[in-house]
Protein backbone atom coordinates (compact mmCIF):
# COMPACT_ATOMS: atom_id res chain seq x y z
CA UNK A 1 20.57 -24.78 3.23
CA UNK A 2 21.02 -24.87 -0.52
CA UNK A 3 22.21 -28.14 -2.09
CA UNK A 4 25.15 -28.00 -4.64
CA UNK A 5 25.30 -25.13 -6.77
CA UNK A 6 22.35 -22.86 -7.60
CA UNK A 7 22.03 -21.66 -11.56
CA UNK A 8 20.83 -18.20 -10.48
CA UNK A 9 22.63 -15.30 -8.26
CA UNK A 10 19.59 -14.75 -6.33
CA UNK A 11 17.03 -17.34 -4.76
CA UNK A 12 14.39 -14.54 -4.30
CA UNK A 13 14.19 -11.45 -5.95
CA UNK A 14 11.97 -8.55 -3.91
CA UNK A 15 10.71 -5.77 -6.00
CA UNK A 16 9.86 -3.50 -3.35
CA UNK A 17 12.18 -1.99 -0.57
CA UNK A 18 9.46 -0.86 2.01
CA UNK A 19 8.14 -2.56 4.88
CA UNK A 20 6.52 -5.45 2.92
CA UNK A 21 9.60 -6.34 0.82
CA UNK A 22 11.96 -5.94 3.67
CA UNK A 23 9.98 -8.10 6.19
CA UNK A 24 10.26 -10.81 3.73
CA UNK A 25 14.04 -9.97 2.76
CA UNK A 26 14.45 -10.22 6.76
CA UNK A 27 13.29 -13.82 7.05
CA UNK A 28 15.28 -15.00 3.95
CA UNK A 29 18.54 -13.63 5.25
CA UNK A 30 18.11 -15.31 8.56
CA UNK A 31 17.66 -18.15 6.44
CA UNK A 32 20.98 -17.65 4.74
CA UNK A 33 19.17 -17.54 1.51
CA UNK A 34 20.91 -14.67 -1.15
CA UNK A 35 18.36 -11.98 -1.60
CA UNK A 36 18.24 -8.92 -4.33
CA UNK A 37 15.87 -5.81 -3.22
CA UNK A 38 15.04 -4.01 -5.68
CA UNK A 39 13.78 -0.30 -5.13
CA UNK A 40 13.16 2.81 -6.91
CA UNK A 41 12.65 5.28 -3.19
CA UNK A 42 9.41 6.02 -3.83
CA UNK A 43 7.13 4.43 -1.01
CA UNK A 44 3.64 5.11 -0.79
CA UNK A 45 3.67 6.78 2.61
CA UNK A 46 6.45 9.59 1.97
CA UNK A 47 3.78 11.96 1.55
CA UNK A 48 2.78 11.45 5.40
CA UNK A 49 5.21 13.55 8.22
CA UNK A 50 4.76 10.53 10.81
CA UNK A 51 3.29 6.59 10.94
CA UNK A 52 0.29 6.10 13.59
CA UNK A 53 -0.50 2.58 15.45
CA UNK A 54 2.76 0.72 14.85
CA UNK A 55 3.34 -0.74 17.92
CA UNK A 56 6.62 0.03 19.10
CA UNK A 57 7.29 3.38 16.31
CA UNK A 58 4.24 5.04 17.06
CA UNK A 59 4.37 8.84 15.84
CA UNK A 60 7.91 8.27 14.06
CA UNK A 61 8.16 9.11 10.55
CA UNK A 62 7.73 6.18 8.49
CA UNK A 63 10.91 7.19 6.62
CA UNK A 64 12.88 6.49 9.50
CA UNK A 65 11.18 2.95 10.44
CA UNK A 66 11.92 2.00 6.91
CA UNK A 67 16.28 3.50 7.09
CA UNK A 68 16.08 1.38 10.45
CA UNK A 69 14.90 -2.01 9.28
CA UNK A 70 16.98 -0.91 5.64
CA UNK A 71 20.22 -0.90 8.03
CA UNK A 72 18.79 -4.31 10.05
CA UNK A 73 18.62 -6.41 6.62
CA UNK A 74 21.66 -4.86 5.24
CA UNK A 75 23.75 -6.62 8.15
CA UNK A 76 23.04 -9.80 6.89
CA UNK A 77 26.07 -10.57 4.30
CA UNK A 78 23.63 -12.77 1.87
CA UNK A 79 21.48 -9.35 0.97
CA UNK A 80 22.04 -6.91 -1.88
CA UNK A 81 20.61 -3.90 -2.49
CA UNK A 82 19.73 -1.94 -5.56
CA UNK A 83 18.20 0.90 -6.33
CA UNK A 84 16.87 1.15 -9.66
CA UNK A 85 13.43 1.13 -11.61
CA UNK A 86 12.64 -2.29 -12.68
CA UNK A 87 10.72 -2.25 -16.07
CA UNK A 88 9.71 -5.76 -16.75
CA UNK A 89 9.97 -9.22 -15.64
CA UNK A 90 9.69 -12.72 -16.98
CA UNK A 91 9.31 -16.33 -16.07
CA UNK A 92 12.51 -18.29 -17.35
CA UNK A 93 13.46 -21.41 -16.91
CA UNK A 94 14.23 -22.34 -13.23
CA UNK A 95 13.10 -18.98 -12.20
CA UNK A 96 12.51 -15.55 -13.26
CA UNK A 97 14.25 -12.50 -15.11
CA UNK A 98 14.03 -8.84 -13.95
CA UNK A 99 14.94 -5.84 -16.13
CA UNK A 100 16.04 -2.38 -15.05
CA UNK A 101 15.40 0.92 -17.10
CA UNK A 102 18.86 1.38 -17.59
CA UNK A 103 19.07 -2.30 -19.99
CA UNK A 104 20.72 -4.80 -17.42
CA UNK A 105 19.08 -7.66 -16.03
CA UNK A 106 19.37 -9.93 -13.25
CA UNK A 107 17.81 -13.70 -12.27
CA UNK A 108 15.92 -15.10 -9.50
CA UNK A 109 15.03 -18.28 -8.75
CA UNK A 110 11.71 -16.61 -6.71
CA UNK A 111 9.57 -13.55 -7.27
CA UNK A 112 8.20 -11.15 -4.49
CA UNK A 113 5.98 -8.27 -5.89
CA UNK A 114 6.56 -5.71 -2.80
CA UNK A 115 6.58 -2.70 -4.79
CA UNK A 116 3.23 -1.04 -3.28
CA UNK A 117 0.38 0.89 -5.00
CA UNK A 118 -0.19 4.23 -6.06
CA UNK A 119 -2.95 6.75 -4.55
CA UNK A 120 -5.49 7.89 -7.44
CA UNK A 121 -6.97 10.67 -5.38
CA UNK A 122 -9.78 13.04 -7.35
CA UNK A 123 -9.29 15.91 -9.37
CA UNK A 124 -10.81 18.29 -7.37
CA UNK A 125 -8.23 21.33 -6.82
CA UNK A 126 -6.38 21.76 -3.11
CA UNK A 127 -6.47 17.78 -3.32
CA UNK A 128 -2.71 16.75 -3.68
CA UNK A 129 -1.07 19.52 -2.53
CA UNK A 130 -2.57 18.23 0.90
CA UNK A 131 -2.05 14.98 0.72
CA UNK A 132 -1.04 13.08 3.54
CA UNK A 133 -1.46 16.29 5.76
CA UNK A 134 -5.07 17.76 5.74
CA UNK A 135 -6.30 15.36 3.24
CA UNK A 136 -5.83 12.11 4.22
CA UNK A 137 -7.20 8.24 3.29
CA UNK A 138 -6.57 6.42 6.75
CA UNK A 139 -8.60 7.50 9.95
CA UNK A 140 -6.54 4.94 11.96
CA UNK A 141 -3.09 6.34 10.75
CA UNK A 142 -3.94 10.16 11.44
CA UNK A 143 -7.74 10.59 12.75
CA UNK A 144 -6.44 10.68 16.19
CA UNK A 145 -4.03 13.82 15.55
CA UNK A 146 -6.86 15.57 13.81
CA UNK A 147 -7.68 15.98 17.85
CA UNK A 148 -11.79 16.27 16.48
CA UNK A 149 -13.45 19.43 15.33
CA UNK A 150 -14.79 19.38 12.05
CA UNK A 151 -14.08 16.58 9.13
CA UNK A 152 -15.40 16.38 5.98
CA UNK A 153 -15.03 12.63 4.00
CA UNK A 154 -15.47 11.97 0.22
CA UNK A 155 -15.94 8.47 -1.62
CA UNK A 156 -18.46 6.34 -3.84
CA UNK A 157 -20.96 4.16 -3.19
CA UNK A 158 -21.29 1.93 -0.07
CA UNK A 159 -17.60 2.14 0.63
CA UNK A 160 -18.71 5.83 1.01
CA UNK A 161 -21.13 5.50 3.73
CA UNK A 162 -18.68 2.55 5.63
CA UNK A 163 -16.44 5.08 5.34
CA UNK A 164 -17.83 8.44 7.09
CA UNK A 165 -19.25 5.75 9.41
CA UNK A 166 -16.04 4.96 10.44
CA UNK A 167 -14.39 8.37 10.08
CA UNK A 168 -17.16 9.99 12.59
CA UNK A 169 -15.65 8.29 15.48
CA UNK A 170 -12.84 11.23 15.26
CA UNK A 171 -14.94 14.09 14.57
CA UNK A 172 -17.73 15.51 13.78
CA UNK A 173 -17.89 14.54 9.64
CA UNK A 174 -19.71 15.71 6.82
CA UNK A 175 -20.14 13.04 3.73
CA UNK A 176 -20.25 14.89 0.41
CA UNK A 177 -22.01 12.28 -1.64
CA UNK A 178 -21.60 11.55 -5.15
CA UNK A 179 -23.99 12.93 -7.09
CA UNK A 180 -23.62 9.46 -9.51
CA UNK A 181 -23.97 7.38 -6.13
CA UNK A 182 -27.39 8.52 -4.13
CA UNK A 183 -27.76 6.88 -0.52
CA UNK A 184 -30.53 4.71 0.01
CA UNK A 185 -33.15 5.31 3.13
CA UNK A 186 -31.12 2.57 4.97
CA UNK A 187 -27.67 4.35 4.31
CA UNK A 188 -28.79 7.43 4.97
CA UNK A 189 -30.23 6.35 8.53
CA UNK A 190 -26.99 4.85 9.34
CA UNK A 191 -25.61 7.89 8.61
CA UNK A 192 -27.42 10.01 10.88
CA UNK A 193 -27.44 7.24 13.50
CA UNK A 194 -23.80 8.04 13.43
CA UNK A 195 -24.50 11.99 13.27
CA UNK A 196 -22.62 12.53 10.11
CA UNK A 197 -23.66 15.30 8.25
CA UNK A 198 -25.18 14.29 4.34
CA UNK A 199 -24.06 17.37 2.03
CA UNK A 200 -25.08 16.25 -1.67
CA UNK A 201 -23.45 19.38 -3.67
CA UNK A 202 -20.09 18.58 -4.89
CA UNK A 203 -16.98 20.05 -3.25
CA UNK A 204 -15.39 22.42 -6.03
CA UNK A 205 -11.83 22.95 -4.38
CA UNK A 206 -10.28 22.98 -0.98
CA UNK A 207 -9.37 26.09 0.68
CA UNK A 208 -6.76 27.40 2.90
CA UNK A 209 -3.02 27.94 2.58
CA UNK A 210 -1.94 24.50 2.13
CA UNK A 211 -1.25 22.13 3.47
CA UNK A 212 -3.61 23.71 5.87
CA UNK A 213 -6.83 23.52 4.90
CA UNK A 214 -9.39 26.07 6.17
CA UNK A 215 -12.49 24.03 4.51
CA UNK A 216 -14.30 23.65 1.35
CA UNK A 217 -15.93 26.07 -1.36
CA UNK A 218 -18.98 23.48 -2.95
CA UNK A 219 -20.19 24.21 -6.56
CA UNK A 220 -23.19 26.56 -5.83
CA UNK A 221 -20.51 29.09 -3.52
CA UNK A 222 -20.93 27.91 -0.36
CA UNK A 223 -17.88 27.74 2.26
CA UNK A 224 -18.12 24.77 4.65
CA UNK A 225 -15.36 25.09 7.58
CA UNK A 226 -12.90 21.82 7.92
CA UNK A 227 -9.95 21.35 9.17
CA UNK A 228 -9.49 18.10 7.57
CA UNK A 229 -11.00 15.57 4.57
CA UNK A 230 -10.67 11.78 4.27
CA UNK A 231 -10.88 11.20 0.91
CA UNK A 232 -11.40 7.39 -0.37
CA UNK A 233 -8.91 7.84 -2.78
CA UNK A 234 -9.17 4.58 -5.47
CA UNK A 235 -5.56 2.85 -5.95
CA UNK A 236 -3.31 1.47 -8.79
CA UNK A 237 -0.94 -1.06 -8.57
CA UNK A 238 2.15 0.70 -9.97
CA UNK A 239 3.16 -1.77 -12.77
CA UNK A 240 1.84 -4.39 -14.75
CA UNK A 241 4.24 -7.29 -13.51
CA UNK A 242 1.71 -9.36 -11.78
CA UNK A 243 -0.70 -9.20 -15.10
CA UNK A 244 2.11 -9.99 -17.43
CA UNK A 245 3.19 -12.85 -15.15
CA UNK A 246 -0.58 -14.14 -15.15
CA UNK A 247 -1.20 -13.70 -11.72
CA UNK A 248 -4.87 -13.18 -11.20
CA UNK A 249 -6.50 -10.14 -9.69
CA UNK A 250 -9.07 -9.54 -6.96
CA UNK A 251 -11.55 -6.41 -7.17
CA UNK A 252 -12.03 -4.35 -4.79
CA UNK A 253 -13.97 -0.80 -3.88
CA UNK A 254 -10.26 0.46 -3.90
CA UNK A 255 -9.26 -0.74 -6.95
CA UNK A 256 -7.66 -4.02 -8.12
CA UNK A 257 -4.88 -5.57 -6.19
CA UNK A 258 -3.46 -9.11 -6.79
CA UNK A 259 -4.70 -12.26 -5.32
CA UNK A 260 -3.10 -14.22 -3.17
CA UNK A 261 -3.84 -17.24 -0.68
CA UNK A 262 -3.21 -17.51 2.87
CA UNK A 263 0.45 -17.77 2.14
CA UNK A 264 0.68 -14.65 0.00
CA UNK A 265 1.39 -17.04 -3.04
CA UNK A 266 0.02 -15.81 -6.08
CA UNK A 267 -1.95 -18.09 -8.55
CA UNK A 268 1.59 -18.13 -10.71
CA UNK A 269 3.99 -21.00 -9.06
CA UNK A 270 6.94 -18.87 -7.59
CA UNK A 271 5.45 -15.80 -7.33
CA UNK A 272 4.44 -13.68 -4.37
CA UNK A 273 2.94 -10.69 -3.43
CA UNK A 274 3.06 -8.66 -0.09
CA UNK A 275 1.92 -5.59 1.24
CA UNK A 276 0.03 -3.01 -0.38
CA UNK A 277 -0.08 -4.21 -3.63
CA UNK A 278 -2.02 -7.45 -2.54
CA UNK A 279 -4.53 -6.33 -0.08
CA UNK A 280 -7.39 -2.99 -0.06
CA UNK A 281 -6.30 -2.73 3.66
CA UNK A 282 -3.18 -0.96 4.15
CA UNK A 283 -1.45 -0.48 6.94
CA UNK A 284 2.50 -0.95 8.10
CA UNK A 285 2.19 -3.90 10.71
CA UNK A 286 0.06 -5.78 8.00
CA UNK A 287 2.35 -5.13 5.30
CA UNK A 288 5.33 -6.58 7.92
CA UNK A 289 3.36 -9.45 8.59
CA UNK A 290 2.39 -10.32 4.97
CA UNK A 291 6.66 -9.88 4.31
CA UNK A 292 7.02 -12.65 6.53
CA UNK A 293 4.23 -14.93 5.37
CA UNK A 294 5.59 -14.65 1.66
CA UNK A 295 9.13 -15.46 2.79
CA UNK A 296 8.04 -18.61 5.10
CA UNK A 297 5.65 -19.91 2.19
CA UNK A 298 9.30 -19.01 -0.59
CA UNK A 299 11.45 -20.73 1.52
CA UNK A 300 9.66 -23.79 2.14
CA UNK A 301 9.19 -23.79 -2.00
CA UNK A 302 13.00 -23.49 -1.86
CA UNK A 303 13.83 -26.44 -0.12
CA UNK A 304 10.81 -28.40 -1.42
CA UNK A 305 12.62 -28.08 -5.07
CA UNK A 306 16.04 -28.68 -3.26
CA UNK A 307 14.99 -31.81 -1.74
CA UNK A 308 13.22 -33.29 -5.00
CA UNK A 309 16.43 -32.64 -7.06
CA UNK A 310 18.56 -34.06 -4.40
């Protein structure tokens, strides 16, 4: 429990009301500790009909797994909600300050970056208007409903070839490969050890009255059938918050995402990430999990600091 009066109205601040931020918001409440979520309604997934391989909600929309756990966190009389587009944040003394796009602020005495990461997918036409139906970035979310037949996968580089590796296990795939990327010998064998089919002219738009897709029309006119496309879509983290705070980054084939230990602590003291926005790999149950890692590693910060002033 606190000890004596705390100089801010929140101990942790979440930015990021999706799984991520309200696994952590979850733990702190149980805690007693007063928690601010702060979310714009935007989560990464909305673009998907259902959520695949979370144990427990598998096949139910991921909308409704989030409005479940939204109601679950809102019991607890210590959490607030609003939604609202934070614009910028800053370490102050004793904690941190978060501004909204409408000019109001508010004060934390922790920092969770929850807010996700945004799909980059390529500008080839019949791309977006599919995505998250026919053209997808996860074979373990959706590859199963695909129910086989014939996929086709783009992406860059090795990731590329890990990729339609991976993918061929629900279908049977064809890698369109980068012209600005050629396979090795060794990549290519894997490939065909895996019976993925290696088409090196460039896809020039999907087909098919979306978001069906019917297949692809490549650059010199021909029409290869699919009835899906994984596409290794890069990602961006959706603000620069982490950055401005000094929080390092880590590289990845994805794109870059924050660092963060074991704990999900970020290399800024009070500051933690979860989710999405801190790890290539995304996926609901790990974004739950790293919620709850943040919030054990915040909380023990919290009563570390309590104890030392005591």
């Amino acid at each position: 429990m606190p000890t004596g009066d705390a100089p801010m109205p929140h101990d942790a601040v979440i930015i990021g009301g999706s799984y991520a931020g309200l696994s952590a918001a979850l733990q702190l409440a149980r805690a007693r500790r007063r928690v601010l979520i702060i979310d714009d309604g935007r989560p990464r997934n909305r673009f998907a009909a259902r959520a695949h391989g979370v144990l427990a909600n598998d096949g139910r929309p991921g909308s409704e797994i989030a409005a479940t756990a939204r109601a679950q966190v809102a019991a607890y009389p210590t959490v607030a909600f609003r939604q609202a587009e934070a614009v910028d944040v800053e370490r102050i003394e004793h904690g941190f300050s978060i501004a909204f796009a409408d000019g109001t602020k508010t004060q934390g005495r922790r920092l969770v970056l929850a807010h996700g990461v945004e799909d980059t997918p390529p500008e080839i036409p019949g791309v977006r208007e599919r995505w998250g139906r026919t053209a997808l970035h996860c074979p373990w979310c959706h590859g199963y409903e695909i129910g086989g037949g014939l996929i086709g996968v783009l992406g860059r580089g090795e990731h590329a070839v890990q990729y339609a590796a991976i993918v061929a296990e629900w279908g049977d795939v064809t890698l369109f490969v980068d012209p600005d990327f050629p396979l090795s010998q060794e990549e290519a064998h894997l490939l065909y050890r895996r019976g993925v089919t290696i088409e090196p002219t460039p896809i020039e738009r999907l087909e098919g009255e979306a978001p069906t897709l019917t297949g692809a029309r490549l650059a010199d006119g021909r029409f290869t059938p699919l009835k899906a496309i994984f596409v290794g879509a890069h990602i961006r983290v959706a603000n620069g918050f982490a950055e401005s705070l000094g929080c390092e980054m880590n590289d990845t084939p994805m794109g870059r995402v924050i660092k963060v230990d074991a704990l999900q602590q970020t290399s800024q003291p009070g500051v933690f990430a979860a989710g999405d926005v801190a790890r290539a790999a995304s996926n609901i149950t790990l974004a739950t999990s790293d919620g709850m890692i943040a919030a054990h590693a915040l909380f023990r910060s919290l009563i570390e600091e309590e104890a030392a002033a005591a």
